[in-house]
Protein backbone atom coordinates (compact mmCIF):
# COMPACT_ATOMS: atom_id res chain seq x y z
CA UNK A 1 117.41 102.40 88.57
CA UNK A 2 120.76 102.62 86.73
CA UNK A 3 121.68 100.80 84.09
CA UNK A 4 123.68 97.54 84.67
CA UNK A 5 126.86 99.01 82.77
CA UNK A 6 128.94 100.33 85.67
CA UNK A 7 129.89 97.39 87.56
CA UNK A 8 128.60 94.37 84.76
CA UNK A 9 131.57 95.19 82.63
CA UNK A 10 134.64 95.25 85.28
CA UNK A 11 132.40 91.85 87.16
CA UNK A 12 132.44 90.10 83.58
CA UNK A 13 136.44 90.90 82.91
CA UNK A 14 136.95 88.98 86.54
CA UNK A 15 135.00 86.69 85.82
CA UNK A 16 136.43 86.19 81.50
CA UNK A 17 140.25 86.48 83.21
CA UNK A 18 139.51 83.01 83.83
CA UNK A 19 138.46 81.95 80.18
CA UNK A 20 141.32 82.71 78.13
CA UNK A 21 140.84 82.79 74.43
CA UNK A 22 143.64 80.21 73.87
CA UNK A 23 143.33 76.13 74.94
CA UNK A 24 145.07 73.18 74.66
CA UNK A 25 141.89 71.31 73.56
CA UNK A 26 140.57 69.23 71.04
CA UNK A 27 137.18 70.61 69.36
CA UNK A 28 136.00 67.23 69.06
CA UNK A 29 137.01 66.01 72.39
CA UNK A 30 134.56 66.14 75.51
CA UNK A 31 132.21 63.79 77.42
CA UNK A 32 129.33 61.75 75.28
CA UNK A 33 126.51 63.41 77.42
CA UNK A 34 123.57 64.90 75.93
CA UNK A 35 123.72 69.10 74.17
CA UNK A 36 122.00 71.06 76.67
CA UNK A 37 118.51 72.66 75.51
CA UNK A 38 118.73 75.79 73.52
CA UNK A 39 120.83 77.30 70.50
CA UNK A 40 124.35 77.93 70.48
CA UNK A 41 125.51 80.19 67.91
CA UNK A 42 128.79 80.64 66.41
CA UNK A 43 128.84 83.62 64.84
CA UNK A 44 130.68 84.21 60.88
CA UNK A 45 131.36 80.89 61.05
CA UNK A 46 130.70 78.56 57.57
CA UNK A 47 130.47 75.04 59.33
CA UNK A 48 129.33 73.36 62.42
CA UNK A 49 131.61 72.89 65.19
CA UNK A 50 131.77 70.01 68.16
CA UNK A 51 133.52 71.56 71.39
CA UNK A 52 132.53 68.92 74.20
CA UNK A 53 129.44 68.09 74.29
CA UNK A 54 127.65 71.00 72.32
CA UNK A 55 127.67 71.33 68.53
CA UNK A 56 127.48 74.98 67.72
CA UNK A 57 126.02 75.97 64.52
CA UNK A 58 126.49 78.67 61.83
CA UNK A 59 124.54 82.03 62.14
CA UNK A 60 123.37 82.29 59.23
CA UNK A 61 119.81 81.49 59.51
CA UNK A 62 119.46 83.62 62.65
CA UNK A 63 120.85 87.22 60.96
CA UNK A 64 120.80 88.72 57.41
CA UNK A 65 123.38 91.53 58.01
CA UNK A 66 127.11 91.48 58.74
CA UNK A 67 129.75 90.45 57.75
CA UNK A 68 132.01 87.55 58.75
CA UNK A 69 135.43 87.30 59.62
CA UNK A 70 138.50 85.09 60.73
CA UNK A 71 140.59 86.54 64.26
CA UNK A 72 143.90 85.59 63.01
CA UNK A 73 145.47 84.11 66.77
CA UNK A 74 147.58 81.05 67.39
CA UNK A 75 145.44 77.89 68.86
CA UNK A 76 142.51 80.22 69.78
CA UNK A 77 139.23 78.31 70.96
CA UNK A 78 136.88 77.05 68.25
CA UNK A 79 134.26 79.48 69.18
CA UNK A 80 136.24 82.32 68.90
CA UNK A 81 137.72 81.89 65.64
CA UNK A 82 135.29 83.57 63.96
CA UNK A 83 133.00 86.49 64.32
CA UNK A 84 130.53 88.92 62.98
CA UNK A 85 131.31 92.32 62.18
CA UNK A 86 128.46 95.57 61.34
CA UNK A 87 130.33 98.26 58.76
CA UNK A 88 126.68 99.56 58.00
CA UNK A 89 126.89 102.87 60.27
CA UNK A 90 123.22 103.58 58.56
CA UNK A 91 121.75 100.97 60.73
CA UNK A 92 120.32 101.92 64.07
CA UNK A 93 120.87 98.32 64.71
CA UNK A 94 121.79 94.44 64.09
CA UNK A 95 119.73 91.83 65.29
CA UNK A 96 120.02 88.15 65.37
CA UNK A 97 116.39 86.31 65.96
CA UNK A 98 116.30 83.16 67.84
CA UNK A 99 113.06 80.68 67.90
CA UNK A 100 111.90 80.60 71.43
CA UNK A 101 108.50 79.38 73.19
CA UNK A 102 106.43 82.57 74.36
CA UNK A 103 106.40 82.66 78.10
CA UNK A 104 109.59 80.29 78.36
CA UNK A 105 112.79 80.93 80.46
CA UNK A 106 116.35 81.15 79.02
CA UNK A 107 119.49 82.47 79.59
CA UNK A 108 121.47 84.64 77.20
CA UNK A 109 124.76 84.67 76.67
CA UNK A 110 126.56 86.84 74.37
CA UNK A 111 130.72 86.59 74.42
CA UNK A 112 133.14 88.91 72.28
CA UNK A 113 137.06 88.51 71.32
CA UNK A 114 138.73 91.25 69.49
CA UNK A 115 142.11 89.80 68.06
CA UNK A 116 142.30 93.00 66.34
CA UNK A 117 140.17 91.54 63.67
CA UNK A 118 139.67 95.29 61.92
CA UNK A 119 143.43 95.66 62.06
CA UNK A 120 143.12 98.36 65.07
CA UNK A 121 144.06 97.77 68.57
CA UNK A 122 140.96 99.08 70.35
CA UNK A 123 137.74 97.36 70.14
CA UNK A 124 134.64 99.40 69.77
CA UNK A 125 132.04 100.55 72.59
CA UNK A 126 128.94 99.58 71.66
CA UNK A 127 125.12 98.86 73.24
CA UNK A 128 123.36 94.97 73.16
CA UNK A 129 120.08 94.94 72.90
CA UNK A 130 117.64 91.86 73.88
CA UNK A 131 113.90 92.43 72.62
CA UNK A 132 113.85 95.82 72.62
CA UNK A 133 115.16 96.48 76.69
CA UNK A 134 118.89 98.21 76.16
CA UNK A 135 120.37 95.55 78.40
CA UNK A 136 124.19 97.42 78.93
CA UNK A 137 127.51 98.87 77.08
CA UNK A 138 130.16 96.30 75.73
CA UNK A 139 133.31 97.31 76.20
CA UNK A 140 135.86 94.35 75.71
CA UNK A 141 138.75 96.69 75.97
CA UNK A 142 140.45 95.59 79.59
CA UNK A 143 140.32 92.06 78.14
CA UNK A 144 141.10 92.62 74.92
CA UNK A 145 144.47 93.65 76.18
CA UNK A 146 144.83 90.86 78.46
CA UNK A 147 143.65 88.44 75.32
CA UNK A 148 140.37 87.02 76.98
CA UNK A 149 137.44 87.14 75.98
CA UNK A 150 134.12 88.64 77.74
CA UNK A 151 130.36 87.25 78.29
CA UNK A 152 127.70 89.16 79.58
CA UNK A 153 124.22 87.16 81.20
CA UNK A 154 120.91 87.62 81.53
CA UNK A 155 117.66 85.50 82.23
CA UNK A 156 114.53 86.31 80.22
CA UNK A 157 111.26 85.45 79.51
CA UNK A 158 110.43 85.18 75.62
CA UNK A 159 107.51 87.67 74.60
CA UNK A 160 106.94 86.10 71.53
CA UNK A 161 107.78 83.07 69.08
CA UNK A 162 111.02 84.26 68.75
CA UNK A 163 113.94 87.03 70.56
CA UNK A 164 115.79 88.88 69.79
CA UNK A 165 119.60 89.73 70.79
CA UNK A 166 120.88 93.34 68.54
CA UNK A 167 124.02 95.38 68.72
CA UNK A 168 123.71 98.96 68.09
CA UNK A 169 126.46 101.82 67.81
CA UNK A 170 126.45 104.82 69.83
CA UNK A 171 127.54 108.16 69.70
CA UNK A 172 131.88 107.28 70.87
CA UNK A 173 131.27 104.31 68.59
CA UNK A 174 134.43 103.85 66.44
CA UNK A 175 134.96 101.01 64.50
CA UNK A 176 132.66 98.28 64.24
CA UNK A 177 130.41 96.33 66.53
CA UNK A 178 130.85 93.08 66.50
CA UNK A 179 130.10 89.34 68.52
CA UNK A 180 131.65 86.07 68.47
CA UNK A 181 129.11 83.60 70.12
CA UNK A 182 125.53 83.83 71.07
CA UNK A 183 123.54 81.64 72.91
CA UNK A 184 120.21 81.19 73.68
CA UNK A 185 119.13 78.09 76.53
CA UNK A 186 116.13 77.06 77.98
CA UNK A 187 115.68 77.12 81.66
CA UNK A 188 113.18 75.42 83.62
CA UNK A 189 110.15 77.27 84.59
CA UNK A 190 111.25 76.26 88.82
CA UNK A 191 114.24 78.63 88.36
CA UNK A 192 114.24 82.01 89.28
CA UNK A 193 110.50 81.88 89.15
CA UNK A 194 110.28 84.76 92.05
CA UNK A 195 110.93 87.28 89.37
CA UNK A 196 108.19 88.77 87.36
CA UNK A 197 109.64 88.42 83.73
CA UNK A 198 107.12 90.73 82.29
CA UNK A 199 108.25 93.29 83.99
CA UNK A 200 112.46 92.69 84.42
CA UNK A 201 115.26 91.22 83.28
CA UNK A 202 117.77 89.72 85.77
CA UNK A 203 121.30 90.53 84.39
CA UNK A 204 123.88 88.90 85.63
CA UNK A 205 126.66 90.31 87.99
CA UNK A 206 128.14 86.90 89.35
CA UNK A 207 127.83 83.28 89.87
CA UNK A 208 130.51 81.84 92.17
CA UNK A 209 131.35 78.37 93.47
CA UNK A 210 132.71 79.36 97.26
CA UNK A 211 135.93 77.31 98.20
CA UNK A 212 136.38 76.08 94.93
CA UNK A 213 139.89 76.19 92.71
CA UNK A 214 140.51 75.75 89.21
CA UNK A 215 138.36 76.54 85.77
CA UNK A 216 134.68 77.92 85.76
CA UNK A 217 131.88 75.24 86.22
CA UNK A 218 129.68 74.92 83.34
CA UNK A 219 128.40 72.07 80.89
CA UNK A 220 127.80 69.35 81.52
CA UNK A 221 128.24 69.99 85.49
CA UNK A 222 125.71 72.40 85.20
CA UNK A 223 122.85 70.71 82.58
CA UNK A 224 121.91 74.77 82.01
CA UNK A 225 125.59 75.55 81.08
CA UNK A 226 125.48 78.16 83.84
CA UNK A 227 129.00 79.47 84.88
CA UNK A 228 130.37 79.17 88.49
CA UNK A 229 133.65 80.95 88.82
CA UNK A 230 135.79 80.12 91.75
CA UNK A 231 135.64 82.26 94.84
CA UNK A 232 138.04 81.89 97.83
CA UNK A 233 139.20 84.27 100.32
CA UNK A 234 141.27 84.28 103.57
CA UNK A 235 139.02 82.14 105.05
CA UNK A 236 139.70 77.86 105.40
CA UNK A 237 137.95 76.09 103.11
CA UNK A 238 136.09 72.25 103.02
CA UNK A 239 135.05 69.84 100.60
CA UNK A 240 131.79 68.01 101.04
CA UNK A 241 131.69 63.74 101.75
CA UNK A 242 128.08 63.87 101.48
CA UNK A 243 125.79 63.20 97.97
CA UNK A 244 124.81 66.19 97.03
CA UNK A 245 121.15 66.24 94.74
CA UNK A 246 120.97 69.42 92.53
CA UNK A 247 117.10 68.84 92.44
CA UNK A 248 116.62 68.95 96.12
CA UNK A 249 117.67 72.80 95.64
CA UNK A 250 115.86 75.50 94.27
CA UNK A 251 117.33 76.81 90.70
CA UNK A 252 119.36 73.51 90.39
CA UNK A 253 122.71 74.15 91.14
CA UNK A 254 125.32 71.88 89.98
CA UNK A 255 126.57 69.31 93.03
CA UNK A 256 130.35 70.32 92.11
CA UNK A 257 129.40 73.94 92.39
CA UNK A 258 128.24 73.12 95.85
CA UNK A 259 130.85 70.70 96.94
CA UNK A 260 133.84 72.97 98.22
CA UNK A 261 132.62 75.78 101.03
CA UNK A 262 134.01 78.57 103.03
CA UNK A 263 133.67 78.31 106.20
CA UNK A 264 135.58 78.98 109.64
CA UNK A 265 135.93 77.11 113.41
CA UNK A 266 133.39 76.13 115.74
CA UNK A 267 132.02 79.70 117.72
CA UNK A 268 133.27 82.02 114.82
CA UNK A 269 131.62 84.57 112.73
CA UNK A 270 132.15 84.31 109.61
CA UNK A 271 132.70 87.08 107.14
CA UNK A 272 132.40 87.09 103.45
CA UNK A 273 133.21 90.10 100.99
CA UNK A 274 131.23 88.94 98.08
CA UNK A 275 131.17 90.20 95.57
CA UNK A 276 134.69 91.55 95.20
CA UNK A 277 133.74 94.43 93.75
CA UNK A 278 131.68 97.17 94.43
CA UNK A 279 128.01 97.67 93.13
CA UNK A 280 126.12 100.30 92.02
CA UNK A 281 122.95 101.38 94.05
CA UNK A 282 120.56 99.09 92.66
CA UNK A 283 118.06 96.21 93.38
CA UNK A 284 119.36 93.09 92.75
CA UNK A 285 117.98 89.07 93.36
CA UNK A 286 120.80 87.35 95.82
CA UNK A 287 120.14 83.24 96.50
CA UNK A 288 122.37 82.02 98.46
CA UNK A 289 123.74 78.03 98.55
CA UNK A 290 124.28 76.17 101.99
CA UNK A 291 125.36 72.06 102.67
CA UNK A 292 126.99 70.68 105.45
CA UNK A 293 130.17 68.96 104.06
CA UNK A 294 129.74 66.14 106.60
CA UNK A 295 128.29 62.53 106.46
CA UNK A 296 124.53 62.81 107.25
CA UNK A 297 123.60 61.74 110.80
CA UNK A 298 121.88 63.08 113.66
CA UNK A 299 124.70 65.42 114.53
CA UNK A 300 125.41 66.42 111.13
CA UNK A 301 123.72 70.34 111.58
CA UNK A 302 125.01 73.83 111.17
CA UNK A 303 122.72 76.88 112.17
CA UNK A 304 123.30 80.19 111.76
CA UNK A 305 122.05 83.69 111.07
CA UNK A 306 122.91 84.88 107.78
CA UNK A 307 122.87 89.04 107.26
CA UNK A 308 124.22 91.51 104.15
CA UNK A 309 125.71 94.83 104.90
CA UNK A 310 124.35 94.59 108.46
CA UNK A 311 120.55 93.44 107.57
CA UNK A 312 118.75 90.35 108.12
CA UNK A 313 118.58 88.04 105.01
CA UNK A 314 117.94 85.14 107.04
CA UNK A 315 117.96 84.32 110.50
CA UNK A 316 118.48 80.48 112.21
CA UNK A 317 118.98 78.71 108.90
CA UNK A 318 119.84 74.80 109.36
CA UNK A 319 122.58 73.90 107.07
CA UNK A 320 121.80 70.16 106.90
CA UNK A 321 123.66 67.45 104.51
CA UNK A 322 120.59 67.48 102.44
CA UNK A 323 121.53 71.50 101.87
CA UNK A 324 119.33 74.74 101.47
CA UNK A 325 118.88 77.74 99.50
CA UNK A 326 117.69 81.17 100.74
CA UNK A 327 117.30 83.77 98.71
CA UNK A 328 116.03 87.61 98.51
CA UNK A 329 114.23 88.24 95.10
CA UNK A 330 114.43 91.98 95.85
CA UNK A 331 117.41 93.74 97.91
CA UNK A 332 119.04 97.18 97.25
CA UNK A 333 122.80 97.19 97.93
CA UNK A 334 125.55 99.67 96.85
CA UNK A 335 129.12 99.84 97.30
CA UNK A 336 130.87 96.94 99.05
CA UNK A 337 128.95 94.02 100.07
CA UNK A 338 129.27 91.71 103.00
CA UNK A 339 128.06 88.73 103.82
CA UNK A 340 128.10 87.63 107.61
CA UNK A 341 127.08 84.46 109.12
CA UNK A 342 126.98 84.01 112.92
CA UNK A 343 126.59 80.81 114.43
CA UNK A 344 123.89 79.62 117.04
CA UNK A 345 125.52 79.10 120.62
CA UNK A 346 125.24 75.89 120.89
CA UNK A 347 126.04 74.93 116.99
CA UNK A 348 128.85 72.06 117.11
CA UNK A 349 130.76 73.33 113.93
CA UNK A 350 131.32 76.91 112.25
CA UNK A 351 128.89 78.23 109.53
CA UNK A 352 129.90 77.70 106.02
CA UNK A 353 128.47 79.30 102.68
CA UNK A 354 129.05 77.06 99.49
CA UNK A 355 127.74 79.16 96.48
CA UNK A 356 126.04 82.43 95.23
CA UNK A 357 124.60 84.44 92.81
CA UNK A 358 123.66 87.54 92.30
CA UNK A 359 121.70 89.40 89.54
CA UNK A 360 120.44 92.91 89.27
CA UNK A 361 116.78 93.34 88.80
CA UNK A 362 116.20 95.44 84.87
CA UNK A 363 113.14 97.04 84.30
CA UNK A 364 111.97 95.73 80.81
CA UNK A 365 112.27 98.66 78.26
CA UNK A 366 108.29 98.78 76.98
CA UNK A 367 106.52 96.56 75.08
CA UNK A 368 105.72 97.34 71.14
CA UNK A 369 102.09 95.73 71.00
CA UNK A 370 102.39 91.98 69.56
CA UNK A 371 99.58 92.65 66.95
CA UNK A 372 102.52 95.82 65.51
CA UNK A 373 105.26 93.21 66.00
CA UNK A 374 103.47 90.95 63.97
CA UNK A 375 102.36 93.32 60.96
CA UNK A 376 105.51 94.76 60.88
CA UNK A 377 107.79 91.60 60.80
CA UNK A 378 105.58 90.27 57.79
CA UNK A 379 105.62 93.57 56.06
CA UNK A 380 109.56 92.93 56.48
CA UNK A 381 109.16 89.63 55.04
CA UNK A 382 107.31 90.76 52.28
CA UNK A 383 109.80 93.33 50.98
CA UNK A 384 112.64 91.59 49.13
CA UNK A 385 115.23 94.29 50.41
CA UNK A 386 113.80 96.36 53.71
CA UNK A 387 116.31 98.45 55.43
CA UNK A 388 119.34 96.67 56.92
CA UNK A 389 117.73 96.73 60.63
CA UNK A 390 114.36 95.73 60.20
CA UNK A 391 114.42 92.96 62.75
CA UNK A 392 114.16 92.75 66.71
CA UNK A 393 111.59 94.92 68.15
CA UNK A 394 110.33 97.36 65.38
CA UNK A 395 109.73 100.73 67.93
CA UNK A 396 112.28 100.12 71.20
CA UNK A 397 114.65 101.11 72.53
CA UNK A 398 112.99 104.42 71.08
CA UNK A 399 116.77 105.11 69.72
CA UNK A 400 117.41 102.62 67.81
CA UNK A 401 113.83 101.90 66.12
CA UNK A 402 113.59 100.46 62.35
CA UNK A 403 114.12 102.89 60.15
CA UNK A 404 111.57 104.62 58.77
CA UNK A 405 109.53 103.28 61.80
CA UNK A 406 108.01 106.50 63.75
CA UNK A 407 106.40 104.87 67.21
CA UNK A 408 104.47 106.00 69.74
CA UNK A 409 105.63 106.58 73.75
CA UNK A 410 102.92 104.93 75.82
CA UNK A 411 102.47 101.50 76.59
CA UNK A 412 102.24 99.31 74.82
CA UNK A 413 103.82 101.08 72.43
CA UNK A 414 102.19 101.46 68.53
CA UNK A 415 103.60 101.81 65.13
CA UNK A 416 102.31 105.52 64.19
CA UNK A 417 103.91 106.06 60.60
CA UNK A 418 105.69 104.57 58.32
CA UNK A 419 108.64 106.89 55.88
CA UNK A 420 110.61 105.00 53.01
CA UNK A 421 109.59 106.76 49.98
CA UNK A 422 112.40 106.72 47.22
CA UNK A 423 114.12 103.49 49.10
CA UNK A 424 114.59 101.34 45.72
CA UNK A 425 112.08 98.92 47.65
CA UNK A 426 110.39 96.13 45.61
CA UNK A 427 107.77 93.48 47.11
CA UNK A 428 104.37 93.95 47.78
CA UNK A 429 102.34 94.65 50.66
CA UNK A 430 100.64 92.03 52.81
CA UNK A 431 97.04 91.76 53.91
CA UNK A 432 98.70 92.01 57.26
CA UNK A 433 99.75 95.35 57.04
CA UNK A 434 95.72 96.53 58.03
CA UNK A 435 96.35 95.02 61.64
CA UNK A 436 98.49 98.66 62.28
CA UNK A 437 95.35 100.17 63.61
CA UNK A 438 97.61 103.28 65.13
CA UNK A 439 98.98 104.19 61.78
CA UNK A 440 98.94 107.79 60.88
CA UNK A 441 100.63 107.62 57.78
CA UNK A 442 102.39 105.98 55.68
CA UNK A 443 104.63 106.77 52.70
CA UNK A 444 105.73 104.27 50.55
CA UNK A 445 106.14 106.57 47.60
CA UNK A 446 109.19 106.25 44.50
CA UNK A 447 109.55 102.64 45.44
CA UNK A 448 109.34 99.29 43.17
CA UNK A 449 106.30 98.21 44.67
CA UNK A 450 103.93 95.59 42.99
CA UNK A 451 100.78 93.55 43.48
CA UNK A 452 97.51 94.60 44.63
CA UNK A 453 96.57 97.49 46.90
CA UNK A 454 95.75 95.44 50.51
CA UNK A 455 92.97 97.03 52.12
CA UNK A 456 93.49 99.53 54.92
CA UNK A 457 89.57 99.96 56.35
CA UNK A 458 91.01 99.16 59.82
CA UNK A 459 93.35 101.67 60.06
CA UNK A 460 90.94 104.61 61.20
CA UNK A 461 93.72 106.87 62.65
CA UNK A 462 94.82 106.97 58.79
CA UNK A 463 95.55 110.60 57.70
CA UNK A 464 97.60 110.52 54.28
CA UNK A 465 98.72 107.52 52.54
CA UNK A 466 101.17 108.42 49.77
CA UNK A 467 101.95 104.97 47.51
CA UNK A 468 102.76 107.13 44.22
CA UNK A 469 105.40 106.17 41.64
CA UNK A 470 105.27 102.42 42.51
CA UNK A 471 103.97 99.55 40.88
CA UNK A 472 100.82 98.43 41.98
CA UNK A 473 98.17 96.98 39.69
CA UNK A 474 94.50 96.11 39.96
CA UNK A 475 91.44 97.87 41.27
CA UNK A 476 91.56 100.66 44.15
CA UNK A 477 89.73 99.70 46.89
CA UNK A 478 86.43 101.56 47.58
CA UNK A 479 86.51 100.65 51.43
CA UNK A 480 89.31 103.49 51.27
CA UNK A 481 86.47 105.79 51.65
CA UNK A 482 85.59 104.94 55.24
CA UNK A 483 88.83 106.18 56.20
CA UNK A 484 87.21 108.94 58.43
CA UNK A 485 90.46 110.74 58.55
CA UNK A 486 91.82 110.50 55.46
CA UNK A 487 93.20 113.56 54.02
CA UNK A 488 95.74 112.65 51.51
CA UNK A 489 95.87 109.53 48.92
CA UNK A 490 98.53 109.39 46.56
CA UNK A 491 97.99 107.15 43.86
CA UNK A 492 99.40 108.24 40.70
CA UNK A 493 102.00 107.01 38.59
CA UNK A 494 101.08 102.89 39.08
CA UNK A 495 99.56 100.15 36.95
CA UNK A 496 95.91 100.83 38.70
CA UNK A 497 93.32 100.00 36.33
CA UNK A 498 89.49 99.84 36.25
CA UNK A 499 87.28 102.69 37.56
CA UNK A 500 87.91 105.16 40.32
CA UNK A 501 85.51 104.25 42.72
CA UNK A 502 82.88 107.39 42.86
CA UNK A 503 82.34 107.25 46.58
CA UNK A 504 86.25 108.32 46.93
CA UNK A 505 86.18 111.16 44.05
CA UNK A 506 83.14 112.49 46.29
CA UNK A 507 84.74 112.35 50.06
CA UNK A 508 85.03 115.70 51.72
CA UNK A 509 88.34 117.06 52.50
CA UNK A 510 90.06 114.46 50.52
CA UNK A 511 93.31 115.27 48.46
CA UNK A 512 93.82 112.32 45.84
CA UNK A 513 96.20 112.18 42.74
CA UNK A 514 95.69 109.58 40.19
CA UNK A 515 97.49 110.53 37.80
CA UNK A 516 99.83 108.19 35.39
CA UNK A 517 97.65 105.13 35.86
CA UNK A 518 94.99 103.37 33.69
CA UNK A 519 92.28 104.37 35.77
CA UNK A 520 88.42 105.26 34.33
């Protein structure tokens, strides 16, 4: 399957021609309805900020890398007045982490505006990055010239307390990356729950209100702060009189997405090219939104056969005033895609089609087991200065692993060495760091290192540990010696103390150094 970069990038420039960067609004203006579940990040900014109903926060406790900045523009929107910026071209990446339930449903949203904030005129290409699946390219240069801004989308399940959202450079990377706004909201486990989120992602390619005019539905019309851009075509349009009941439909539309249609007279077929643009072969998960506009009675039904580039999708679906949703949670298409809906014989009025969306289907990228994940984040913790992109997953994508992270390629994935001798580290090592029961080896050594040695008797893959030229005090551990393959221990030059243990100085095939310490 290919990668959702082809067609996600010219989809989200349609879809961000409608969200310029620029508004006559008021930040603290906006209806006194509740913030919509989730976090909404506003990223190199120094203060909260009210836009509506959502107060978007600082990102500071969410990344520790970066660099903020202003985009110098005339009456720009709040959220875009700031972003975050990544001049460190040693790190294979830069990862915000987000608190999240494990097992829960959210959607991501990450948006970008330029404004020539470097002083250039072309923003950089760069990869994003959500819990270690590459998710696509950002390239923000179309709308960058147009001044809008861009979003991408995608709906994931968390793996863990926490995810992770990372931008990472790649090889025609130029200048650098950078991101405006992130968000992270929480989705009811009803929606899109055909999907099996431990295996895919589903990205988003477009989410469109049919017959509608005007700005993109979001918050608070959609409580999930979903966006519905308006779609029309050559085809007449309606507008519903009936009460329309998000939670009578499955993924809970909002009832003004669904209250304009497309549609056509009584008889009719009725065509739809959606979406405008062509796709990529690919799978993808379609649901499709249906209501008759008309007051509910007896007579108030619509049925028709609904197809996709000449297949079946559904066939005799009722479009009632109480509405329906049909949907396909796996369909390959490629190229243009048309929707056709041909009416029953003896239906009274023409078919109609009042929303859709449509997602393709991403293979997750691997999972790093969560017992690594774990170890390695409070080894991270534990170091008072570990490399610039030790956070997200530790091993994936396999490119753009921590540093000094080697990993291995089946699944799930392990943590097989560990390299950052003479990185000016300082910190100790936690009791933790034993649960890496895949390590090979690990060297630590010409570091600033301190506290006691932890005790590595569950790592029985162990073949050299090298933590010379450190700072570690106290006793060496004689469970050391059941390290069955243990061929190298470098101790020397540390603040060890007390005797060697004998059982160690006696191991077969074991090189040790000891040297520089205050060892008996």
């Amino acid at each position: 399957m290919p990668p959702p970069i082809a067609f996600l990038l010219p989809l989200f420039f349609l879809i961000a021609a409608t969200v310029p960067s620029s508004r006559a609004a008021d930040a603290d203006a906006g209806p006194a309805v509740p913030q919509p579940r989730g976090f909404y990040i506003n990223c190199g900014a120094d203060k909260e900020v009210q836009v509506g109903s959502i107060k978007w926060v600082p990102d500071a406790g969410f990344i520790a890398v970066g660099n903020a900045s202003a985009v110098d523009k005339p009456a720009i929107l709040p959220v875009l007045a700031t972003l975050r910026h990544f001049p460190d071209a040693t790190a294979r990446k830069y990862c915000y982490t987000v608190p999240a339930v494990k097992g829960s449903r959210y959607l991501v949203r990450t948006t970008y505006f330029y404004g020539g904030f470097d002083g250039g005129t072309e923003p950089p290409v760069f990869d994003q990055i959500v819990d270690g699946t590459l998710w696509s390219a950002v390239n923000t240069a179309d709308s960058a010239r147009r001044g809008m801004s861009t979003y991408f989308e995608m709906v994931a399940q968390a793996q863990g307390k926490s995810m992770s959202v990372c931008l990472a450079r790649r090889p025609d990377t130029k200048s650098s990356p950078f991101i405006s706004a992130l968000e992270l909201v929480d989705l009811e486990d009803s929606m899109y729950n055909t999907t099996d989120f431990d295996k895919y992602v589903l990205s988003t390619v477009t989410r469109s209100a049919m017959g509608a005019k005007g700005e993109i539905i979001s918050y608070p019309d959609d409580q999930y702060n979903r966006y519905w851009a308006p779609f029309t075509d050559g085809n007449p349009t309606t507008e519903s009189h009936s009460p329309i009941a998000p939670a009578d439909f499955w993924n809970l539309p909002p009832a003004k997405a669904l209250k304009g249609a497309i549609t056509t007279s009584r008889g009719k077929k009725l065509t739809v090219q959606w979406p405008p643009l062509e796709l990529p072969f690919a799978s993808y998960y379609v649901a499709l939104y249906f209501q008759d506009p008309r007051t509910a009675s007896p007579y108030s039904w619509r049925v028709f056969d609904v197809s996709m580039n000449g297949k079946d999708f559904f066939l005799g679906l009722n479009a009632t005033a109480a509405g329906v949703m049909v949907y396909s949670n796996t369909i390959q298409l490629a190229g243009k895609t048309e929707i056709l809906l041909t009416p029953n014989g003896t239906c009274p009025v023409g078919p109609l089609i009042n929303a859709a969306e449509i997602y393709q289907i991403v293979p997750v990228g691997g999972r790093t087991a969560t017992r690594d994940v774990d170890a390695m984040e409070d080894l991270a913790r534990s170091l008072k200065n570990p490399p610039p992109d030790w956070a997200g997953d530790p091993c994936l994508p396999p490119q753009n692993s921590w540093t000094g992270v080697g990993c291995s390629d089946n699944s799930p994935v392990r943590v097989l060495s560990l390299d950052l001798k003479n990185r000016g580290l300082s910190g100790c090592l936690p009791d933790s760091i034993g649960n890496l029961t895949g390590m090979n080896t690990i060297s630590l050594g010409g570091n600033k290192l301190s506290g006691p040695i932890p005790d590595f008797s569950s790592m029985q893959t162990l073949t050299a540990l090298h933590l010379d030229g450190n700072q570690f005090s106290g006793a060496i551990n004689p469970s050391l010696a059941n390290l069955t393959n243990l061929k190298e221990l470098f101790l020397n030059d540390n603040n060890l103390s007390e005797l060697i243990p004998p059982i160690l100085k006696t191991k077969p095939g074991l090189v040790m150094r000891t040297e520089g310490n205050k060892l008996q």
